[in-house]
Protein backbone atom coordinates (compact mmCIF):
# COMPACT_ATOMS: atom_id res chain seq x y z
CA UNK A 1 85.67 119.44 137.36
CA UNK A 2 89.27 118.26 136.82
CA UNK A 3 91.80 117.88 139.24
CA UNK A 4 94.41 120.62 139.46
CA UNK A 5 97.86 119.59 139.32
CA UNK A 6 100.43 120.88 141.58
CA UNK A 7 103.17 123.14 140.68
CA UNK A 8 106.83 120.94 140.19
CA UNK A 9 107.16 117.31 139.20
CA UNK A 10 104.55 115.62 137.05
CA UNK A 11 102.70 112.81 139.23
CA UNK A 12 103.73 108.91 138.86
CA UNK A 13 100.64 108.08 137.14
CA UNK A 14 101.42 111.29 134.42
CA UNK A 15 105.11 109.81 133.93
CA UNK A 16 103.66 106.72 133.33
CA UNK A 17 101.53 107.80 130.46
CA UNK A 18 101.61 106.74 127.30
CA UNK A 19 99.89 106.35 123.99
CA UNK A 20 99.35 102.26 125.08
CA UNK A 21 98.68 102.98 127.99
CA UNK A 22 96.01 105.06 126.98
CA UNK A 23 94.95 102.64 124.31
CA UNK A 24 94.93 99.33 126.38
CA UNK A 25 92.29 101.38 129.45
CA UNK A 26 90.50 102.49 126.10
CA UNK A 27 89.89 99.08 124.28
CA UNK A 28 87.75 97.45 127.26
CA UNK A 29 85.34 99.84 127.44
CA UNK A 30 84.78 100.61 123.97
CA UNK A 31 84.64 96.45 123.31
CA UNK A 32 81.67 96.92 126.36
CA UNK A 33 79.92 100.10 126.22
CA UNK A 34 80.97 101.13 122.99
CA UNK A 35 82.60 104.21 121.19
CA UNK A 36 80.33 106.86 122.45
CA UNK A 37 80.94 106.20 126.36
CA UNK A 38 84.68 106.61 125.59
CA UNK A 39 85.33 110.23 126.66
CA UNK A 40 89.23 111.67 127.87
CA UNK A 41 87.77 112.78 130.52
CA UNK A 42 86.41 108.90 131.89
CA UNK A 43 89.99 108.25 130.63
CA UNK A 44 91.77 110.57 132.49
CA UNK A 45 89.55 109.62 135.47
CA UNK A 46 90.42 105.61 135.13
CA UNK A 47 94.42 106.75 134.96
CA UNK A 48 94.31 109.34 137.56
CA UNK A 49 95.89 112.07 134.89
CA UNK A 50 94.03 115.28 133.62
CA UNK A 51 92.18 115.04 130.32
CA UNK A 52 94.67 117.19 128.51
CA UNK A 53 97.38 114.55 129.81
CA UNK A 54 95.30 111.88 127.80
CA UNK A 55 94.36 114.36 124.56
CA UNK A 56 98.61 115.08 124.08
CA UNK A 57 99.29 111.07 124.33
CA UNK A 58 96.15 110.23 122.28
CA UNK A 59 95.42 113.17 119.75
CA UNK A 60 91.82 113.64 118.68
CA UNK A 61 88.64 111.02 119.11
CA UNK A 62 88.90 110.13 115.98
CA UNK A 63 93.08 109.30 116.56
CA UNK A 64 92.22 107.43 119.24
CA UNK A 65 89.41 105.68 117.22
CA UNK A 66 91.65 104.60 114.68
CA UNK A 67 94.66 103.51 117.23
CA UNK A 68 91.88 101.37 118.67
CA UNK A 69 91.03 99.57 115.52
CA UNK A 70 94.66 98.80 114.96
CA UNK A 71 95.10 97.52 118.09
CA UNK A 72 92.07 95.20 118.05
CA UNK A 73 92.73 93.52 114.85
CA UNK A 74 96.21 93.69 114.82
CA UNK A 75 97.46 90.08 113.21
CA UNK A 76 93.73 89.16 112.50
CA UNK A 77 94.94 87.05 110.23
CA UNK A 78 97.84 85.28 112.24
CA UNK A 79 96.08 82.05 112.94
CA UNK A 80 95.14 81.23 108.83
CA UNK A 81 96.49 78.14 107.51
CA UNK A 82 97.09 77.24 104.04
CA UNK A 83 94.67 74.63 102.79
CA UNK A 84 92.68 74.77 99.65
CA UNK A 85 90.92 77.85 98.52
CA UNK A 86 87.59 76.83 100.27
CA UNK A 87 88.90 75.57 103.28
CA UNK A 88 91.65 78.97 104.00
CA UNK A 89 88.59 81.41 102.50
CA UNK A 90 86.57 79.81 105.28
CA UNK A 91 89.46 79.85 108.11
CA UNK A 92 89.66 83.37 107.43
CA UNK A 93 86.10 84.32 108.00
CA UNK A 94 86.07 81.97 110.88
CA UNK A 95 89.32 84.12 112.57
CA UNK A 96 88.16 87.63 111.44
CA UNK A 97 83.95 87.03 112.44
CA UNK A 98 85.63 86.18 115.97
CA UNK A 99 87.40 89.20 116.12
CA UNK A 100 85.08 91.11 114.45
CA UNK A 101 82.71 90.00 117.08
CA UNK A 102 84.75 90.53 120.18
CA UNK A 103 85.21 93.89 118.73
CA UNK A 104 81.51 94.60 117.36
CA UNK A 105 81.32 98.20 118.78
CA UNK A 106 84.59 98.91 116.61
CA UNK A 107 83.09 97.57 113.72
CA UNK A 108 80.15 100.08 114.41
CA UNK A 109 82.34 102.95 114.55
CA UNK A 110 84.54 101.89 111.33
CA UNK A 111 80.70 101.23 109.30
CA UNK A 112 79.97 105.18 110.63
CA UNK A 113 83.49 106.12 109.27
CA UNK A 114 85.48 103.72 106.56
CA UNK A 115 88.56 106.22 106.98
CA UNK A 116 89.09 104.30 110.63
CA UNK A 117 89.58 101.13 108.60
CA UNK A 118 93.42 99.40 109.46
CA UNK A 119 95.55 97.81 107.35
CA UNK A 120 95.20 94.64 109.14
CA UNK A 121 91.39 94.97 107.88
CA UNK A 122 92.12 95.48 104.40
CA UNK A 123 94.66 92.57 104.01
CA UNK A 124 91.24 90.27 105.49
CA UNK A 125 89.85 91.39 101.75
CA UNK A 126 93.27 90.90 100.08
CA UNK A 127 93.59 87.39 101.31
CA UNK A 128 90.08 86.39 100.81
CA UNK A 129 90.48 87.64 97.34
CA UNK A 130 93.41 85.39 96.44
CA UNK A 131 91.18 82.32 97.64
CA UNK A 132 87.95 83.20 96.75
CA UNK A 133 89.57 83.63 92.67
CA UNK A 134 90.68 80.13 92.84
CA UNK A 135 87.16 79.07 93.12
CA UNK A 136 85.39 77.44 89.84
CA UNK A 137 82.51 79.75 90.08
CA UNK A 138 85.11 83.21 91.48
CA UNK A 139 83.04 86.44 89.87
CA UNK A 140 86.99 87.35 89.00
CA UNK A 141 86.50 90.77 90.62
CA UNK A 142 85.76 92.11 94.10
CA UNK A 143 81.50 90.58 94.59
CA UNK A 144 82.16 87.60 96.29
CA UNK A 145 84.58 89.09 98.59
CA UNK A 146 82.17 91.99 99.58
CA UNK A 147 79.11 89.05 99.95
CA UNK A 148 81.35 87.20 102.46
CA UNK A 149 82.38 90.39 104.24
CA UNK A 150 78.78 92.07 104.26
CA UNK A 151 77.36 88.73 105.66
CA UNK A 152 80.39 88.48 108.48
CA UNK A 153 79.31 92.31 109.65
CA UNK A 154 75.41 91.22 108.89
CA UNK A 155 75.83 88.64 111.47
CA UNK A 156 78.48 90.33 113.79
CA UNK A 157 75.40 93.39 113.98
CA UNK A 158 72.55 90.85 114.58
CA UNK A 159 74.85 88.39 117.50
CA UNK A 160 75.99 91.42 119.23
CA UNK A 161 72.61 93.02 119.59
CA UNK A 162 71.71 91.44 122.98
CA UNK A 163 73.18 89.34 125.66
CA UNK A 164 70.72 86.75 125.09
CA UNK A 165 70.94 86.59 120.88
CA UNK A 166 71.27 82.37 120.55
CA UNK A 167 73.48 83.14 117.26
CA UNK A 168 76.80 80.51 117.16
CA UNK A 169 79.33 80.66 115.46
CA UNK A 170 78.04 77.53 113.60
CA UNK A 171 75.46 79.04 112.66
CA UNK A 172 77.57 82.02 111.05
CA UNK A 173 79.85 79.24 109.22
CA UNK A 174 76.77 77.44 108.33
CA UNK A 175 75.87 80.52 105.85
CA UNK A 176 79.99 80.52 104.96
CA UNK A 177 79.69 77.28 103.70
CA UNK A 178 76.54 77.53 101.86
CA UNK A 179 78.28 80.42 99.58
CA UNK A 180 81.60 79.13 99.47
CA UNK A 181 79.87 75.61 98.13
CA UNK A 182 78.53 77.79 95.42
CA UNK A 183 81.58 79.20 94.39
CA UNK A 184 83.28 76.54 94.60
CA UNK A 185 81.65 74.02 91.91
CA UNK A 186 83.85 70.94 92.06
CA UNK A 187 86.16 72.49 94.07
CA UNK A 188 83.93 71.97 97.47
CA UNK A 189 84.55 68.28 97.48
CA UNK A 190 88.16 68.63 98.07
């Protein structure tokens, strides 16, 4: 049962509340327990407001889904270098598969529903492109893009599956640089 507000002035914690705020006591637990134990009511509960409070600042689930997204890979891409085609295609696997993995439940929600995809996400596929068609053996077209992205979720599935999975990091790029050398041809020595 929710808490019944009193007649007058909105509380502190209701003045308070925002969209961010709502989004930044959201991310932690779907990162943990994932998109299905993120309710407005636990939400409302955490911030001390009623549920409506948090369904007027947040819209619907699937809002707040997609607000969540943006928020987690927001600037994804903000630590890739330039560099040769191999060595920025690979820098940008390396940066998104770390956020990808931090935000694994995410990435479950946005495999369920594509629509929750941000635009932060899509550039990760427009800036592998560029790289990946300077590469001797490049298809030309979208195939090695979706083969490094598949394997990235492949693994980001299989290392978030348990808290005692042994899968690295190195062991991700390990299979990054195995296709890349492909592509690549003569290009991999450089």
């Amino acid at each position: 049962m929710t808490k019944a507000s009193p007649p007058g002035r909105p509380s502190k914690a209701a003045q308070r509340l925002s969209k961010q705020v709502i989004l930044q006591a959201a991310l932690p637990i779907a990162q943990s327990k994932g998109v299905d134990a993120l309710s407005f009511r636990i939400l409302a509960d955490q911030l001390d407001v009623t549920p409506m409070a948090v369904t007027y600042h947040a819209g619907s689930k699937k809002q707040l889904l997609s607000d969540l997204v943006e928020l987690a890979f927001a600037g994804v891409l903000d630590g890739v270098n330039g560099g040769n085609p191999v060595k920025r295609a690979r820098c940008i696997m390396a940066t998104y598969y770390g956020c990808a993995l931090k935000n694994a439940n995410l990435l479950r929600a946005i495999l369920d529903d594509v629509t929750l995809m941000s635009a932060d996400l899509m550039n990760v596929a427009e800036e592998l492109k560029v790289s990946t068609d300077q590469l001797e053996n490049s298809d030309g077209g979208d195939v090695l893009v979706h083969v490094l992205i598949d394997y990235a979720h492949g693994f980001v599935l299989s290392a978030s599956s348990g808290e005692n999975n042994p899968l690295t990091i190195n062991d991700f790029l390990r299979g990054i640089d195995w296709i890349l050398a492909q592509a690549a041809g003569d290009l991999a020595a450089t």
